[in-house]
Each structure stands twice: as structure tokens, then as C-alpha cells.
Protein backbone atom coordinates (compact mmCIF):
# COMPACT_ATOMS: atom_id res chain seq x y z
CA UNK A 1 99.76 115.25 87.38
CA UNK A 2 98.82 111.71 88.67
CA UNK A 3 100.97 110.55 92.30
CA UNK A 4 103.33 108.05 90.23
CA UNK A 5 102.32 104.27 91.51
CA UNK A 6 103.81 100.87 91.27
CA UNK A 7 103.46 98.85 88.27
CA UNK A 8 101.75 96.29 87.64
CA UNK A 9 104.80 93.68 86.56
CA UNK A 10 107.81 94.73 89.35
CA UNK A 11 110.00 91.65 88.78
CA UNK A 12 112.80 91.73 85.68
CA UNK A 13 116.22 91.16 85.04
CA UNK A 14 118.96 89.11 85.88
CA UNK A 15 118.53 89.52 89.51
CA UNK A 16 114.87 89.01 89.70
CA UNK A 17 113.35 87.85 93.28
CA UNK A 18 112.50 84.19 93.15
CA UNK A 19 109.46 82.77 94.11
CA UNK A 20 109.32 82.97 97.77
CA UNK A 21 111.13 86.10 97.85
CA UNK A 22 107.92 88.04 96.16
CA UNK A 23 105.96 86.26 98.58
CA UNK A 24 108.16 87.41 101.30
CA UNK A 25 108.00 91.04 99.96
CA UNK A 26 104.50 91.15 98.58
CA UNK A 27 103.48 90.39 102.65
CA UNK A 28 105.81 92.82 103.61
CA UNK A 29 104.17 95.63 101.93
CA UNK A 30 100.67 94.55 102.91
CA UNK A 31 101.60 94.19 106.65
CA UNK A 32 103.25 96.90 109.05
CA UNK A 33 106.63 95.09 108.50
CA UNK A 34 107.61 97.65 105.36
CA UNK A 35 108.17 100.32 108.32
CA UNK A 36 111.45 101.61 109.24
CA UNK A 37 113.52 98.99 111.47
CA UNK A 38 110.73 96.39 110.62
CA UNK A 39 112.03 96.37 107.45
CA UNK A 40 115.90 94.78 108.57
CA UNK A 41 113.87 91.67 109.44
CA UNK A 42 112.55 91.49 105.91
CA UNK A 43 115.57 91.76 104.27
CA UNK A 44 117.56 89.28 106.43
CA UNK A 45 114.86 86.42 105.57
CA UNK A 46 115.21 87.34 101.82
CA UNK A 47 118.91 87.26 102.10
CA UNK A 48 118.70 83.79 103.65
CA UNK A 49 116.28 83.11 100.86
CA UNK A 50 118.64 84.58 98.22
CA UNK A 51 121.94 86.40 99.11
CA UNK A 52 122.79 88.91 96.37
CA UNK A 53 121.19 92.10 94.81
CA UNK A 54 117.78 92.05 93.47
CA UNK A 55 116.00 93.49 90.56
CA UNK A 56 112.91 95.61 91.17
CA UNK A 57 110.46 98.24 89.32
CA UNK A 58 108.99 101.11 91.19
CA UNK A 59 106.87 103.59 89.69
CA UNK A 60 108.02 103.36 86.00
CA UNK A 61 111.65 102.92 87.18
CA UNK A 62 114.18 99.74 87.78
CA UNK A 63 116.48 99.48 90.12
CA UNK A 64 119.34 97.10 91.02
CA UNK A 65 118.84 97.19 94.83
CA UNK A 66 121.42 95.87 97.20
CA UNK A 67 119.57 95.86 100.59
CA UNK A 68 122.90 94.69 102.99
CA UNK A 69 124.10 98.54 103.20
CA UNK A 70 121.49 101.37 102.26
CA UNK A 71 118.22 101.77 103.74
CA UNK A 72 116.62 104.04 100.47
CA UNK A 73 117.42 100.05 98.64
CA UNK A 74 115.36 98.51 101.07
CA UNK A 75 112.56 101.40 101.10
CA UNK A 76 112.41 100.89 97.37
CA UNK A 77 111.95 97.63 97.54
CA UNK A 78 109.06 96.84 100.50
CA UNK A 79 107.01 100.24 101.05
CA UNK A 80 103.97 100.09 98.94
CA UNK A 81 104.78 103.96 97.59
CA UNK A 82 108.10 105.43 97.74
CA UNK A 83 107.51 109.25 98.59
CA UNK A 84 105.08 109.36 96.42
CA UNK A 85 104.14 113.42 97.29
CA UNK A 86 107.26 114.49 96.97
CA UNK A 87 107.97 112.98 93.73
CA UNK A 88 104.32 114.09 92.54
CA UNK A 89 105.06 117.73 93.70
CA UNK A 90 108.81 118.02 91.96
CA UNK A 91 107.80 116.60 88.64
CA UNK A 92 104.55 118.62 88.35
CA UNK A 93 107.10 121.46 88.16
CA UNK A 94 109.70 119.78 86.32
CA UNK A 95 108.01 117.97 83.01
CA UNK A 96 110.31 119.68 80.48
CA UNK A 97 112.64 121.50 82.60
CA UNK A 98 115.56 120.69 85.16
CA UNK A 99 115.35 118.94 88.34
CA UNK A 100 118.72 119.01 90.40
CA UNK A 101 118.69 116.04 93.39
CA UNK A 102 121.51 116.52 96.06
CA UNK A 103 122.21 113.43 98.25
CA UNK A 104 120.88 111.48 95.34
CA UNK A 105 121.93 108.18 96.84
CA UNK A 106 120.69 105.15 94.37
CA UNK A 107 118.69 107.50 92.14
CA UNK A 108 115.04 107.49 94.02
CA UNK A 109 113.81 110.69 93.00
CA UNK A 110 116.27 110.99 90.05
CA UNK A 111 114.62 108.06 88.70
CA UNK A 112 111.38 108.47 89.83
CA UNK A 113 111.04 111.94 88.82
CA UNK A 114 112.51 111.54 85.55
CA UNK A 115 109.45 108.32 85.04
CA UNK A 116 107.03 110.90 86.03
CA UNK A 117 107.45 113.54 83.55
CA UNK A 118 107.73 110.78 80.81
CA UNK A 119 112.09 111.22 80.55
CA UNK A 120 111.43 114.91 79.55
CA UNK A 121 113.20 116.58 82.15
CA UNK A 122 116.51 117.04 82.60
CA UNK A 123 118.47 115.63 85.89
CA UNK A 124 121.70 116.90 87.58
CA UNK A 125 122.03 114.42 90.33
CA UNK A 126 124.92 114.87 92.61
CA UNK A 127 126.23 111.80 94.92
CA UNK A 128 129.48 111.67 96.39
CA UNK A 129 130.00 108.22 97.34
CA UNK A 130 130.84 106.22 94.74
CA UNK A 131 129.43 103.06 95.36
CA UNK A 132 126.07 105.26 95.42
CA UNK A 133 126.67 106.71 92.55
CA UNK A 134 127.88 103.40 90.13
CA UNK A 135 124.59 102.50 91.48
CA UNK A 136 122.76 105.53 90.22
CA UNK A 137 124.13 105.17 86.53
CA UNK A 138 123.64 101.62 86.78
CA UNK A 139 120.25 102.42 87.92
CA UNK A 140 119.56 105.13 85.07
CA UNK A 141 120.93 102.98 82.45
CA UNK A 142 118.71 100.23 83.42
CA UNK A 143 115.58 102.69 83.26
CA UNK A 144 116.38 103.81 80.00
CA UNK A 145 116.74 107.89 80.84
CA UNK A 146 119.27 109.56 78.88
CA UNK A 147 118.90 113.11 80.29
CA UNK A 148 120.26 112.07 83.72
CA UNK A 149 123.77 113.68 84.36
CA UNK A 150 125.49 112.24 87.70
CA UNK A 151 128.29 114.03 89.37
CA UNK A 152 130.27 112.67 92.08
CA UNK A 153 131.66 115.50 93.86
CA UNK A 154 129.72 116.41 97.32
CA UNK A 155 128.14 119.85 97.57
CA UNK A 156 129.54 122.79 100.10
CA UNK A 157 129.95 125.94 100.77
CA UNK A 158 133.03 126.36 99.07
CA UNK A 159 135.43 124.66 96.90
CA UNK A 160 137.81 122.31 98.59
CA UNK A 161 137.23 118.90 100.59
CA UNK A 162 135.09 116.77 102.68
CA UNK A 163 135.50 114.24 105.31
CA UNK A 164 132.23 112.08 105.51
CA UNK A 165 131.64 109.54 108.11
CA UNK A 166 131.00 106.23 106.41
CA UNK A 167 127.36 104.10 108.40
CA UNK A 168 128.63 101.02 106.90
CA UNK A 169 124.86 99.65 107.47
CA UNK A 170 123.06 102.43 105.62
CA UNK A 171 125.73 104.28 102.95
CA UNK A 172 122.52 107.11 102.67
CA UNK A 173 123.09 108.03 106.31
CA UNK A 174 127.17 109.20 105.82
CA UNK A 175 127.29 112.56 107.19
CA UNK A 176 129.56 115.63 107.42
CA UNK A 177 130.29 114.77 110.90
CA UNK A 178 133.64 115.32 113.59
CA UNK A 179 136.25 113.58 111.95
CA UNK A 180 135.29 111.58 108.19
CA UNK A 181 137.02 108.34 107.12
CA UNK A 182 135.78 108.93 103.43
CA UNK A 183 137.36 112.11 101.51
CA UNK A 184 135.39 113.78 98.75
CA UNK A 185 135.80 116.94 96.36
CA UNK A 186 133.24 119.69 97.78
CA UNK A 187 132.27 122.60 95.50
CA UNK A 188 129.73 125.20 95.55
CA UNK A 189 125.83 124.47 94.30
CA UNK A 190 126.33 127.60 92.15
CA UNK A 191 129.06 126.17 90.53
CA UNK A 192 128.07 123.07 89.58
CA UNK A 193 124.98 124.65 88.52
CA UNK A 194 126.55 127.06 85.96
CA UNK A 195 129.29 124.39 84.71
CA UNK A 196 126.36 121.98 83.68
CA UNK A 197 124.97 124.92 82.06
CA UNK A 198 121.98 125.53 83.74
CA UNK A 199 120.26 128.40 83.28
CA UNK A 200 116.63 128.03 85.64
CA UNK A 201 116.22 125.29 88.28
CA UNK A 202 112.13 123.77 88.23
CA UNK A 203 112.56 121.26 91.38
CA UNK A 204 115.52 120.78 93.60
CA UNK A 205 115.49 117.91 96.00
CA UNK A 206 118.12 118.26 98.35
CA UNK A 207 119.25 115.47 101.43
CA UNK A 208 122.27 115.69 102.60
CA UNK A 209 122.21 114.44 106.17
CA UNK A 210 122.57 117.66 108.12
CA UNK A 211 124.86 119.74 105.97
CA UNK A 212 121.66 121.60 104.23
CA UNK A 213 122.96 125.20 105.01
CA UNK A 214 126.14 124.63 103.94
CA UNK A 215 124.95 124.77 100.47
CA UNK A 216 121.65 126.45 100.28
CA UNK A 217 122.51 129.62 102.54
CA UNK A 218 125.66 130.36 100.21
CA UNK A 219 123.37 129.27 96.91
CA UNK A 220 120.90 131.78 97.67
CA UNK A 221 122.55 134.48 98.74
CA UNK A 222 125.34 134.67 95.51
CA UNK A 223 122.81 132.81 92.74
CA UNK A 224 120.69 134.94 90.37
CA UNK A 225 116.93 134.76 91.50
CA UNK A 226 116.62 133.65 87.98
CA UNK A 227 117.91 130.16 89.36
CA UNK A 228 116.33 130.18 92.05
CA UNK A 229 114.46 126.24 91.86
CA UNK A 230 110.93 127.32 91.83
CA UNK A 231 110.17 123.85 94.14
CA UNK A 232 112.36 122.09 96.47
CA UNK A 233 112.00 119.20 99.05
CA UNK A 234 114.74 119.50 101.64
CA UNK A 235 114.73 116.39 104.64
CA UNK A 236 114.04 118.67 107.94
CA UNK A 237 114.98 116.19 110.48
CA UNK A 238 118.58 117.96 111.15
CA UNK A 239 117.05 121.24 111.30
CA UNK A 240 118.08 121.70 114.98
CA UNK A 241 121.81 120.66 113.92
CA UNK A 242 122.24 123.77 111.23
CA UNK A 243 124.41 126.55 112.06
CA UNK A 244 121.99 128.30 109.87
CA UNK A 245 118.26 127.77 109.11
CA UNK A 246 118.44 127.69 105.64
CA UNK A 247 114.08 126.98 105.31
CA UNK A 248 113.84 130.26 107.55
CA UNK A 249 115.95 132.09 104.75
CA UNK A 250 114.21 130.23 102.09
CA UNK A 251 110.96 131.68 103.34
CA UNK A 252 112.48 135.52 104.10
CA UNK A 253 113.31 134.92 100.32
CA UNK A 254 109.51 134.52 99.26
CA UNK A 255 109.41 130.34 99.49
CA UNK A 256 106.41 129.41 101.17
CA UNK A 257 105.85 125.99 103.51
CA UNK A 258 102.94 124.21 101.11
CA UNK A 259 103.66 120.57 102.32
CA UNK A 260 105.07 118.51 105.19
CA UNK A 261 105.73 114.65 105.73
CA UNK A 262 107.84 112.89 108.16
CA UNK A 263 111.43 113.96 106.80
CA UNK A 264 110.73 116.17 104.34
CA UNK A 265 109.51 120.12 103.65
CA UNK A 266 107.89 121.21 100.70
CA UNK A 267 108.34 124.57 99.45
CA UNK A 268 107.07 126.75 96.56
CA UNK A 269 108.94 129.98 95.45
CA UNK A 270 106.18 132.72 95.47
């Protein structure tokens, strides 16, 4: 399967960017200002441009993006490709089976995913904030997919609550962290997994800002290795931070290590 690319024709919708704003964006994705904290700059000159959301294709998707408070918005907007392995390696597996995304935030790879396998797989994407995840139907709705299910409880060890610290600047960076001033429903991946009535998993993504092991190392240790995902792309940059090292057990398990960028892991189950 093809690496999923921008379309031709990104602007639509109510919301579209105005003249100078594609201007503004088109340079920013030519130009070294689509990186990381580059990218504020951008999106303060297209607010003075235009306050207010704007309306944007990515790789057979559309997306409502509101760039003030979450940095996967403004990623989707001004890099030239957004993740484009990762999504290439989850839907190869996925095309008429289930793809669960964890942390699903504005519905990147739930969108993207579901664009790549031509709406034929099945999504369970779970977001607990719910400004995210109004976002992420709004999102789906506007992309047409009507195999997306979005849940809005967070995912844990075991059933109960959460306390999430809010980063008011970028929503997608709230984290399980000391004390929360956001309180979510927490249950266990297994759980959700068998309510939805899931019976095999083909890609799992799963970003969740440092809370990782709290739900794989339960998942695989009480789940049937017949749901075992047989991909998943897991963000590695709070590796240190887990009480366990749930890509270690992953890989005692039979997963193998077959792709690395600069937040994520990709692994295979052998």
C-alpha cells in the first residue's frame, strides 16, 4: 500500500483559509518553519490574518482544525506529510479489519487510517477529553467515515477514575500526572475491547502521554493472544517515565522492533 499523501485541492468548507492564509501556509510547509516550535509563529500570523478555526484536507481526510490549543491541529495543518509511515504501516494491516487509536486526540490517524484503507476498516478511537473528542466526530462526520466509533472514557489499568493535567496550550499533551484538574472515567483496554465487540485487533495506535503501561502491561497479560493487535505504534518518548516497559514485554511476547521515527515505535507481532 501507497504512503497516503496530500491532495491536490486542501481548501473546503465554511472555514476555508483565505487568500493570504494559503500563502502563509503553503510557505510554511516549503520552508523549515512547519517544525515543532517554528510552527507557533505560523499560526499566530494566520490568526492575525484570520482568528477562528480553519478548514483543511490531509491525505483523503478533512479536518476542522483549531490551532490556539492543540499542537496535532497545527501539525495537520503546516507539515507537508503527517506521519505518513506510521499511518502507511497501520492501514497496510488494517484494510478490512479493526484499528483501535488510544490518545486519539482530533482524529489524525483515526482519520487518516480510515482514508487509507478506502473507509473499510473499522475504528475504535478512544479520547477522553471532550473538547478532543467533539472534535473527532466533528472531524469523522466531515470525512464521511461511518465505521468510526469514538469513546470518551480514558484507558487504565483498571476501572475507576483519572485526574489529567490540563496544557491549556496543547490539549494533546494532558497527562496522568501528580495531581489532575480534569476528571475522567478510566477502564481497562480489555474491556472496552470486548464491549465494542471486538473479536481480533489488526493495528493499534496507542499515545497517551506517559501512561502506556498502564494499559498495555495489564492488556497483554489478561487478553486472549487472539486479540493481540498484530501492529501497533506506541509514542516512546516517556519510555524512561514507565513503571513498566511495556515495548520490553511486547517484545518477550514475540513483537518485534521493525520501525522507528522521532516519537514513535513500530512493532509487528511475530
Amino acid at each position: 500500500m501507497s504512503e497516503p499523501t496530500q491532495i491536490e485541492s486542501p481548501v473546503f468548507g465554511a472555514y476555508a483559509p483565505s487568500a493570504l492564509q494559503q500563502r502563509i501556509i503553503a510557505f510554511a510547509r516549503a520552508t523549515p518553519l512547519h517544525h515543532g516550535r517554528l510552527r507557533n509563529g505560523v499560526v499566530r500570523l494566520l490568526a492575525h490574518v484570520r482568528p477562528g478555526p480553519i478548514d483543511w484536507r490531509v491525505g483523503g481526510g478533512a479536518f476542522r482544525l483549531r490551532l490556539d490549543h492543540n499542537g496535532t491541529d497545527r501539525a495537520l495543518l503546516l507539515k507537508p506529510q503527517f506521519e505518513a509511515s506510521e499511518v502507511a504501516f497501520l492501514a497496510a494491516t488494517a484494510c478490512d479489519g479493526v484499528f483501535v487509536d488510544i490518545g486519539a486526540n482530533v482524529g489524525a490517524y483515526t482519520i487518516l487510517v480510515s482514508a487509507a484503507t478506502g473507509g473499510g476498516c473499522r475504528v475504535l478511537a478512544v479520547e477522553p477529553l471532550k473538547i478532543l473528542a467533539d472534535q473527532l466526530r466533528a472531524n469523522v462526520a466531515l470525512s464521511g467515515f461511518d465505521k468510526v466509533t469514538v469513546l470518551g472514557h480514558a484507558l487504565s489499568a483498571k476501572e475507576g477514575e483519572l485526574a489529567l493535567r490540563l496544557d491549556a496550550a496543547n490539549l494533546g499533551a494532558s497527562a496522568v500526572r501528580g495531581e489532575g484538574d480534569y476528571v475522567v472515567r478510566a477502564r481497562p483496554l480489555l474491556d472496552t475491547v470486548l464491549d465494542a465487540g471486538i473479536d481480533a485487533i489488526d493495528a493499534l495506535k496507542i499515545d497517551i502521554e506517559g501512561h502506556e503501561d498502564h494499559v498495555l502491561v495489564p492488556f497483554f497479560s489478561t487478553a486472549p493472544r487472539a486479540l493481540w493487535p498484530r501492529r501497533v505504534v506506541i509514542e516512546h518518548l516517556h519510555r524512561a517515565g514507565w513503571q513498566h516497559d511495556c515495548i520490553a514485554d511486547m517484545v518477550a511476547r514475540g513483537y518485534a522492533v521493525v520501525g522507528k521515527t522521532r516519537t514513535n515505535l513500530l512493532l509487528s507481532c511475530t
